[in-house]
C-alpha atoms as a PDB file:
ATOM      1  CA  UNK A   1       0.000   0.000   0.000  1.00  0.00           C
ATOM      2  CA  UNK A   2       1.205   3.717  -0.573  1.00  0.00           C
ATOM      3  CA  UNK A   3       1.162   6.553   1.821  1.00  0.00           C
ATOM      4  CA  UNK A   4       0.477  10.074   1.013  1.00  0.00           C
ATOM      5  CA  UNK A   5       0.745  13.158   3.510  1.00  0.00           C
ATOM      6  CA  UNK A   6      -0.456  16.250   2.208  1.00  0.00           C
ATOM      7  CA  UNK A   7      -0.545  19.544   2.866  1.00  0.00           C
ATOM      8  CA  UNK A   8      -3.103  21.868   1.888  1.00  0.00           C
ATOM      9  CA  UNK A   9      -3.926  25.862   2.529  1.00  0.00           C
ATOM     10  CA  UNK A  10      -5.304  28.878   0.804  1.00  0.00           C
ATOM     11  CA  UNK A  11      -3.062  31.262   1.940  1.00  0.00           C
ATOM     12  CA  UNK A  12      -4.986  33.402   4.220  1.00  0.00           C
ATOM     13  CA  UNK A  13      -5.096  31.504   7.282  1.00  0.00           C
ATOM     14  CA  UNK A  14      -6.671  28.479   6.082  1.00  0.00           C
ATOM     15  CA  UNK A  15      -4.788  25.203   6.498  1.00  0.00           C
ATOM     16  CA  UNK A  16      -4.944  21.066   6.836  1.00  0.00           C
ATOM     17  CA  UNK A  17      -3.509  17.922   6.510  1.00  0.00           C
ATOM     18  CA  UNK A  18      -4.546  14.801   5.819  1.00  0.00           C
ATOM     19  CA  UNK A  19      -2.904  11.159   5.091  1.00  0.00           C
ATOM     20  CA  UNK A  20      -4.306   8.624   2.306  1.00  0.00           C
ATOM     21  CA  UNK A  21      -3.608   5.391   1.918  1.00  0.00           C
ATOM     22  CA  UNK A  22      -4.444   3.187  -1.282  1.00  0.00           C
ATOM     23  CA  UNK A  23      -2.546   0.553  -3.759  1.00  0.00           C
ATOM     24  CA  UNK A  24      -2.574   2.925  -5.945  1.00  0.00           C
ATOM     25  CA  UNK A  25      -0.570   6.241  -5.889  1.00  0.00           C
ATOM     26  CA  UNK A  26      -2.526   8.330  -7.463  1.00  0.00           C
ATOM     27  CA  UNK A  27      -5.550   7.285  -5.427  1.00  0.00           C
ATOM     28  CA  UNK A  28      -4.015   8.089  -2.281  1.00  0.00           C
ATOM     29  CA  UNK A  29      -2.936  11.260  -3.087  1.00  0.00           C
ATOM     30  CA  UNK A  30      -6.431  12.018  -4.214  1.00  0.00           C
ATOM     31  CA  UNK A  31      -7.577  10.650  -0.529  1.00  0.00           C
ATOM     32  CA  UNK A  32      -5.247  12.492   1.507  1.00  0.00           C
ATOM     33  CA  UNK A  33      -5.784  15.959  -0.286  1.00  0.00           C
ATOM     34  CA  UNK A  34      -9.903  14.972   0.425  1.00  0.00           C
ATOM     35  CA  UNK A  35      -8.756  14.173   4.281  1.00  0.00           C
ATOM     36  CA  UNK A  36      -6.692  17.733   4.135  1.00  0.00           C
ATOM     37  CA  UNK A  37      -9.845  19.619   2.923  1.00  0.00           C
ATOM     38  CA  UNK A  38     -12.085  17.988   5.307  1.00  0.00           C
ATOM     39  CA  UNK A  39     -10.213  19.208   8.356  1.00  0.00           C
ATOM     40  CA  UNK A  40      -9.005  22.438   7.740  1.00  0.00           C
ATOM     41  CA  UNK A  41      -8.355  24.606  10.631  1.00  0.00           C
ATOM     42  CA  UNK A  42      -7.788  28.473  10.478  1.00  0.00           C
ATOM     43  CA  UNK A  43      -5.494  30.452  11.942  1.00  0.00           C
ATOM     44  CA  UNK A  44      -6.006  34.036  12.242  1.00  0.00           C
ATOM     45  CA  UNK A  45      -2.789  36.729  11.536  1.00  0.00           C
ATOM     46  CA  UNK A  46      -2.279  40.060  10.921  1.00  0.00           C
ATOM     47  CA  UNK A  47      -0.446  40.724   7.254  1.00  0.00           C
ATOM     48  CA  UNK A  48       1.057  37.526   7.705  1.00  0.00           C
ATOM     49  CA  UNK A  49       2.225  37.507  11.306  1.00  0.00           C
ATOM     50  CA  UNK A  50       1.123  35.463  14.422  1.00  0.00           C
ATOM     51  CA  UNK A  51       0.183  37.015  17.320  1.00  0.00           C
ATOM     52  CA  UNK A  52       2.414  34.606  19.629  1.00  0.00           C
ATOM     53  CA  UNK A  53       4.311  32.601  19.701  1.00  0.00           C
ATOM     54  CA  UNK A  54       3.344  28.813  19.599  1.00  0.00           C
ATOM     55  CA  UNK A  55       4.555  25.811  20.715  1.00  0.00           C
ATOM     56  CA  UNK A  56       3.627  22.000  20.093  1.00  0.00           C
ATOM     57  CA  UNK A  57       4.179  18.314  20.462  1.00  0.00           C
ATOM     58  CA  UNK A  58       4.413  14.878  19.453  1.00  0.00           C
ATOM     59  CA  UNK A  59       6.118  11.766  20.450  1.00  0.00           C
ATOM     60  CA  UNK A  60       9.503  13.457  20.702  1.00  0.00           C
ATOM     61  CA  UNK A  61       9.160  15.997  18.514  1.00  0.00           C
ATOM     62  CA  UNK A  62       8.865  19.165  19.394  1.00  0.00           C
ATOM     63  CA  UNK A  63       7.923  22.353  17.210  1.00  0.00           C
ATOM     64  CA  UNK A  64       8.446  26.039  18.698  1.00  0.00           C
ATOM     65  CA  UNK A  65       7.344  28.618  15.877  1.00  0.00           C
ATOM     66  CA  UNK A  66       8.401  31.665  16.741  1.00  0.00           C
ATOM     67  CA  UNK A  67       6.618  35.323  15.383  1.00  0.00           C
ATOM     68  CA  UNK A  68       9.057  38.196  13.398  1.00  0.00           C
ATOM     69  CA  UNK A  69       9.284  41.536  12.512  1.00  0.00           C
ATOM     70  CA  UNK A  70       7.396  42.384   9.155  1.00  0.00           C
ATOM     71  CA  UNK A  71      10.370  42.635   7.815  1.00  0.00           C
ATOM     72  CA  UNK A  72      10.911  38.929   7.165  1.00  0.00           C
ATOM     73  CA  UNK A  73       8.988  37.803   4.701  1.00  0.00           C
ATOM     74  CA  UNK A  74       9.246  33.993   4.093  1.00  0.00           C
ATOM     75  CA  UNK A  75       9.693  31.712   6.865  1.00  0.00           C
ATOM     76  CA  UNK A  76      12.700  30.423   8.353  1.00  0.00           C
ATOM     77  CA  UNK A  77      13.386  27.101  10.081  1.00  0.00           C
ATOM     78  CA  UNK A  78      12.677  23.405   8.446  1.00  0.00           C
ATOM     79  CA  UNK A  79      11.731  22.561   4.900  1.00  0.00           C
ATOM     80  CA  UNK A  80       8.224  20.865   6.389  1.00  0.00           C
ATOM     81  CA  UNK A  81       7.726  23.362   9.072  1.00  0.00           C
ATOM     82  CA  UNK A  82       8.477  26.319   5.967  1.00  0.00           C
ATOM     83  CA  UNK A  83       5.766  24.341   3.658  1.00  0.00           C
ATOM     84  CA  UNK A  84       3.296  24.327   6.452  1.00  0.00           C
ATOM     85  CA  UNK A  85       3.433  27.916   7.271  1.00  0.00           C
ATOM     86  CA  UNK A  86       3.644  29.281   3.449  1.00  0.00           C
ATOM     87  CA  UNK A  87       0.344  27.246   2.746  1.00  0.00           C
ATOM     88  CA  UNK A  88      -1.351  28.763   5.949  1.00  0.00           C
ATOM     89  CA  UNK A  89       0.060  32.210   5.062  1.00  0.00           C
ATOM     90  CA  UNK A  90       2.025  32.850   7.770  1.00  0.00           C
ATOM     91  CA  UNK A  91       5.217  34.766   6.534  1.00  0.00           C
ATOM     92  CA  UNK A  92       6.885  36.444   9.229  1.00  0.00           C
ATOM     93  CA  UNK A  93       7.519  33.429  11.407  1.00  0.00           C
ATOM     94  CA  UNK A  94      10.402  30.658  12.279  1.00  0.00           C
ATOM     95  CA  UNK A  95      10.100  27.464  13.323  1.00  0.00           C
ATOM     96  CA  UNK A  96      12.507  25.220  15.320  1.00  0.00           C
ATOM     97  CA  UNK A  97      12.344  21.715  15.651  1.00  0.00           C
ATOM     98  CA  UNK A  98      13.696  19.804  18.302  1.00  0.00           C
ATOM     99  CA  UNK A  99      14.463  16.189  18.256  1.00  0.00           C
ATOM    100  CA  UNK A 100      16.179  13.204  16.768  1.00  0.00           C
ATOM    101  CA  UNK A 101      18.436  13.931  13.333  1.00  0.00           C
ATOM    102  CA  UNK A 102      16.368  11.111  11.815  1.00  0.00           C
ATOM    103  CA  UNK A 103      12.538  12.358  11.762  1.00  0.00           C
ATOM    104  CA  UNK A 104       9.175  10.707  10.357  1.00  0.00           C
ATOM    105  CA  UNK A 105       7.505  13.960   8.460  1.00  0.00           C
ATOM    106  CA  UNK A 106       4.036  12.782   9.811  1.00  0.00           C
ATOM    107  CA  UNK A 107       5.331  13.136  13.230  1.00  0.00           C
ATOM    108  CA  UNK A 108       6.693  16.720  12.809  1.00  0.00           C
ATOM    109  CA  UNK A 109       3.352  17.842  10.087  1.00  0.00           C
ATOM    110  CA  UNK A 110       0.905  16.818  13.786  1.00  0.00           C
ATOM    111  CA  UNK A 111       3.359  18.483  15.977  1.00  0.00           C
ATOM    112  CA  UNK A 112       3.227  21.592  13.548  1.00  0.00           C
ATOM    113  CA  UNK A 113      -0.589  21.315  13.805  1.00  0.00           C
ATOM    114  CA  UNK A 114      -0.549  21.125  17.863  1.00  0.00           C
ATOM    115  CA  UNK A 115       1.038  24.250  17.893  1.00  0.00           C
ATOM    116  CA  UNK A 116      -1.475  25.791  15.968  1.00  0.00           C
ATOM    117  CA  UNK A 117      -4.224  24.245  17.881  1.00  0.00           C
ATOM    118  CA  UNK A 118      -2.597  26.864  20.859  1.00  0.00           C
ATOM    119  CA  UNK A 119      -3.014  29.708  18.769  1.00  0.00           C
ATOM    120  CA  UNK A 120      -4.946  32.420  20.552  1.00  0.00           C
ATOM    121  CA  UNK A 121      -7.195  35.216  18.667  1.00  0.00           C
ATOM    122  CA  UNK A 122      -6.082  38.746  19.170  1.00  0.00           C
ATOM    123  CA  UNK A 123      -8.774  39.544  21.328  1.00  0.00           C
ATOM    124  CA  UNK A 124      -7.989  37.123  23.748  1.00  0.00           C
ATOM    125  CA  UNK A 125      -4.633  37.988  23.388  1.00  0.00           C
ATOM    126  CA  UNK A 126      -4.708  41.259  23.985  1.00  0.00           C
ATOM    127  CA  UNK A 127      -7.337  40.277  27.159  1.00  0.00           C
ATOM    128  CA  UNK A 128      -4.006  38.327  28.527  1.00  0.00           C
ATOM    129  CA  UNK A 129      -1.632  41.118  27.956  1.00  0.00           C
ATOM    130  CA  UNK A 130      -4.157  43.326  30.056  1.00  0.00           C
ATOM    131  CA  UNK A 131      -4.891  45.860  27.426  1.00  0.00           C
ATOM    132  CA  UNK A 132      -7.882  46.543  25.408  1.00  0.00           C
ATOM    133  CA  UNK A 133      -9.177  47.470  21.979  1.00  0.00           C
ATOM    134  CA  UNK A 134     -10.269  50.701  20.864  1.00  0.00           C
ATOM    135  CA  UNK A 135     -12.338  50.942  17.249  1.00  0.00           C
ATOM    136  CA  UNK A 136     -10.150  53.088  15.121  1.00  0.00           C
ATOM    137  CA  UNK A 137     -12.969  54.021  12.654  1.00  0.00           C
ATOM    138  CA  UNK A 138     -15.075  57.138  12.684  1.00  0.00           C
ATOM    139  CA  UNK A 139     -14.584  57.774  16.416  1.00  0.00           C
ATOM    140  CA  UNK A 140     -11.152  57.081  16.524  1.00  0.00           C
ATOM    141  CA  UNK A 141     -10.422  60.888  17.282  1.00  0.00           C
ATOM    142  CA  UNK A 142     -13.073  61.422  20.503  1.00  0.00           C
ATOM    143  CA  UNK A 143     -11.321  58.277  22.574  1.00  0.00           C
ATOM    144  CA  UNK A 144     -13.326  59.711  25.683  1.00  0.00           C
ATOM    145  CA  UNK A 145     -16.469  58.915  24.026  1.00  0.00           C
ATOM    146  CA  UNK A 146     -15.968  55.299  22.941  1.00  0.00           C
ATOM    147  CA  UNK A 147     -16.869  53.891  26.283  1.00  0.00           C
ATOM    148  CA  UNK A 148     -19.109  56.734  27.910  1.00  0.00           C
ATOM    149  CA  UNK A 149     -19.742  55.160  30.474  1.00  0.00           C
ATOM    150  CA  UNK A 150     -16.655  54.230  32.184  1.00  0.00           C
ATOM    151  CA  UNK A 151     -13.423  55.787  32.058  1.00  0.00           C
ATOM    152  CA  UNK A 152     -11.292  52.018  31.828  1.00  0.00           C
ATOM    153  CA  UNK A 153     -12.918  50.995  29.186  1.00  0.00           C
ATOM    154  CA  UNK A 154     -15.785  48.089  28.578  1.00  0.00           C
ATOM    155  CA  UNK A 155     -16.678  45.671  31.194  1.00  0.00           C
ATOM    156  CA  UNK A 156     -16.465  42.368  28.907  1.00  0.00           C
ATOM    157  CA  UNK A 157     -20.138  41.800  29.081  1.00  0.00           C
ATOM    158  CA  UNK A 158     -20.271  39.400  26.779  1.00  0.00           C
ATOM    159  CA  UNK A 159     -17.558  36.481  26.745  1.00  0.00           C
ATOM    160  CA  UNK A 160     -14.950  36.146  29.643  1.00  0.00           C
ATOM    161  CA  UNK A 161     -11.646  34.285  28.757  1.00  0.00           C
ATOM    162  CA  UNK A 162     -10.501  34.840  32.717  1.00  0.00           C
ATOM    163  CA  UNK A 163     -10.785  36.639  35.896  1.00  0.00           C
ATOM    164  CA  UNK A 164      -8.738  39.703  36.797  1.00  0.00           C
ATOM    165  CA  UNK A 165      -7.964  40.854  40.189  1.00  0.00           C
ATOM    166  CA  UNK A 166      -6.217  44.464  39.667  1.00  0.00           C
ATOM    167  CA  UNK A 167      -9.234  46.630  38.734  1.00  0.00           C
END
């Protein structure tokens, strides 16, 4: 029987993987880019960068991607982990993966994909970093007036990713 891993993205966030397995070559290609497009995932980035950085694992790989300047605009680090992040369109990152010389690609493709299953959105991540967002449209130049009502901004009415003691 004959293996296929594949790889597939649309460039703006969107990305999976998926394995196929036939006696034929050309059918398991043709299953593995149908597993791929079944379980996309998306990853939301600004002009190509991530937010965080991310780290996953599995077996004894590990994967840290790290996020860079806009400046860099192709990602750095291993051929897989580079082919990964080019079909998810993430440009401005590195990746570094740690473990034995000898490495099965499936192994380091599902570690790749852990880490992005720890990718935060930017609201939550700016929620963690203790700051908030402000709407820069029409309003942007009354900042007083966004939030009338209170001088630190909105209470979070709606969805609360944690507690927080200092205000």
């Amino acid at each position: 029987k004959n293996r296929a891993l594949v790889v597939v993205g649309n460039g703006r966030g969107g990305v999976g993987f998926g394995v196929g397995r036939h006696k034929d070559a050309a059918r398991s290609v043709e299953l593995a880019i149908a597993n791929a497009e079944r379980d996309m995932i998306y990853i939301s980035t600004y002009k190509g960068q991530l937010y965080h950085d991310l780290m996953g694992k599995k077996n004894n790989i590990k994967v840290l991607i790290h996020t860079r300047g806009p400046g860099h605009d192709n990602p750095a680090g291993d051929i897989i982990a580079q082919t990964v992040l080019e079909c998810a369109g993430i440009r401005s990152a590195m990746a570094k993966i740690i473990g034995p010389a000898r490495r099965n690609p499936y192994t380091v493709v599902q570690a790749i994909f852990d880490a992005f299953s720890m990718h935060l959105p930017y609201d939550k991540t700016a929620w963690d970093r203790g700051m908030r967002l402000v709407n820069m449209g029409a309003d942007r130049h009354a900042a007083r007036t966004v939030y009338p009502n209170s001088a630190k901004g909105p209470k979070m009415l709606g969805t609360h990713y944690g507690t927080r003691s200092n205000q």
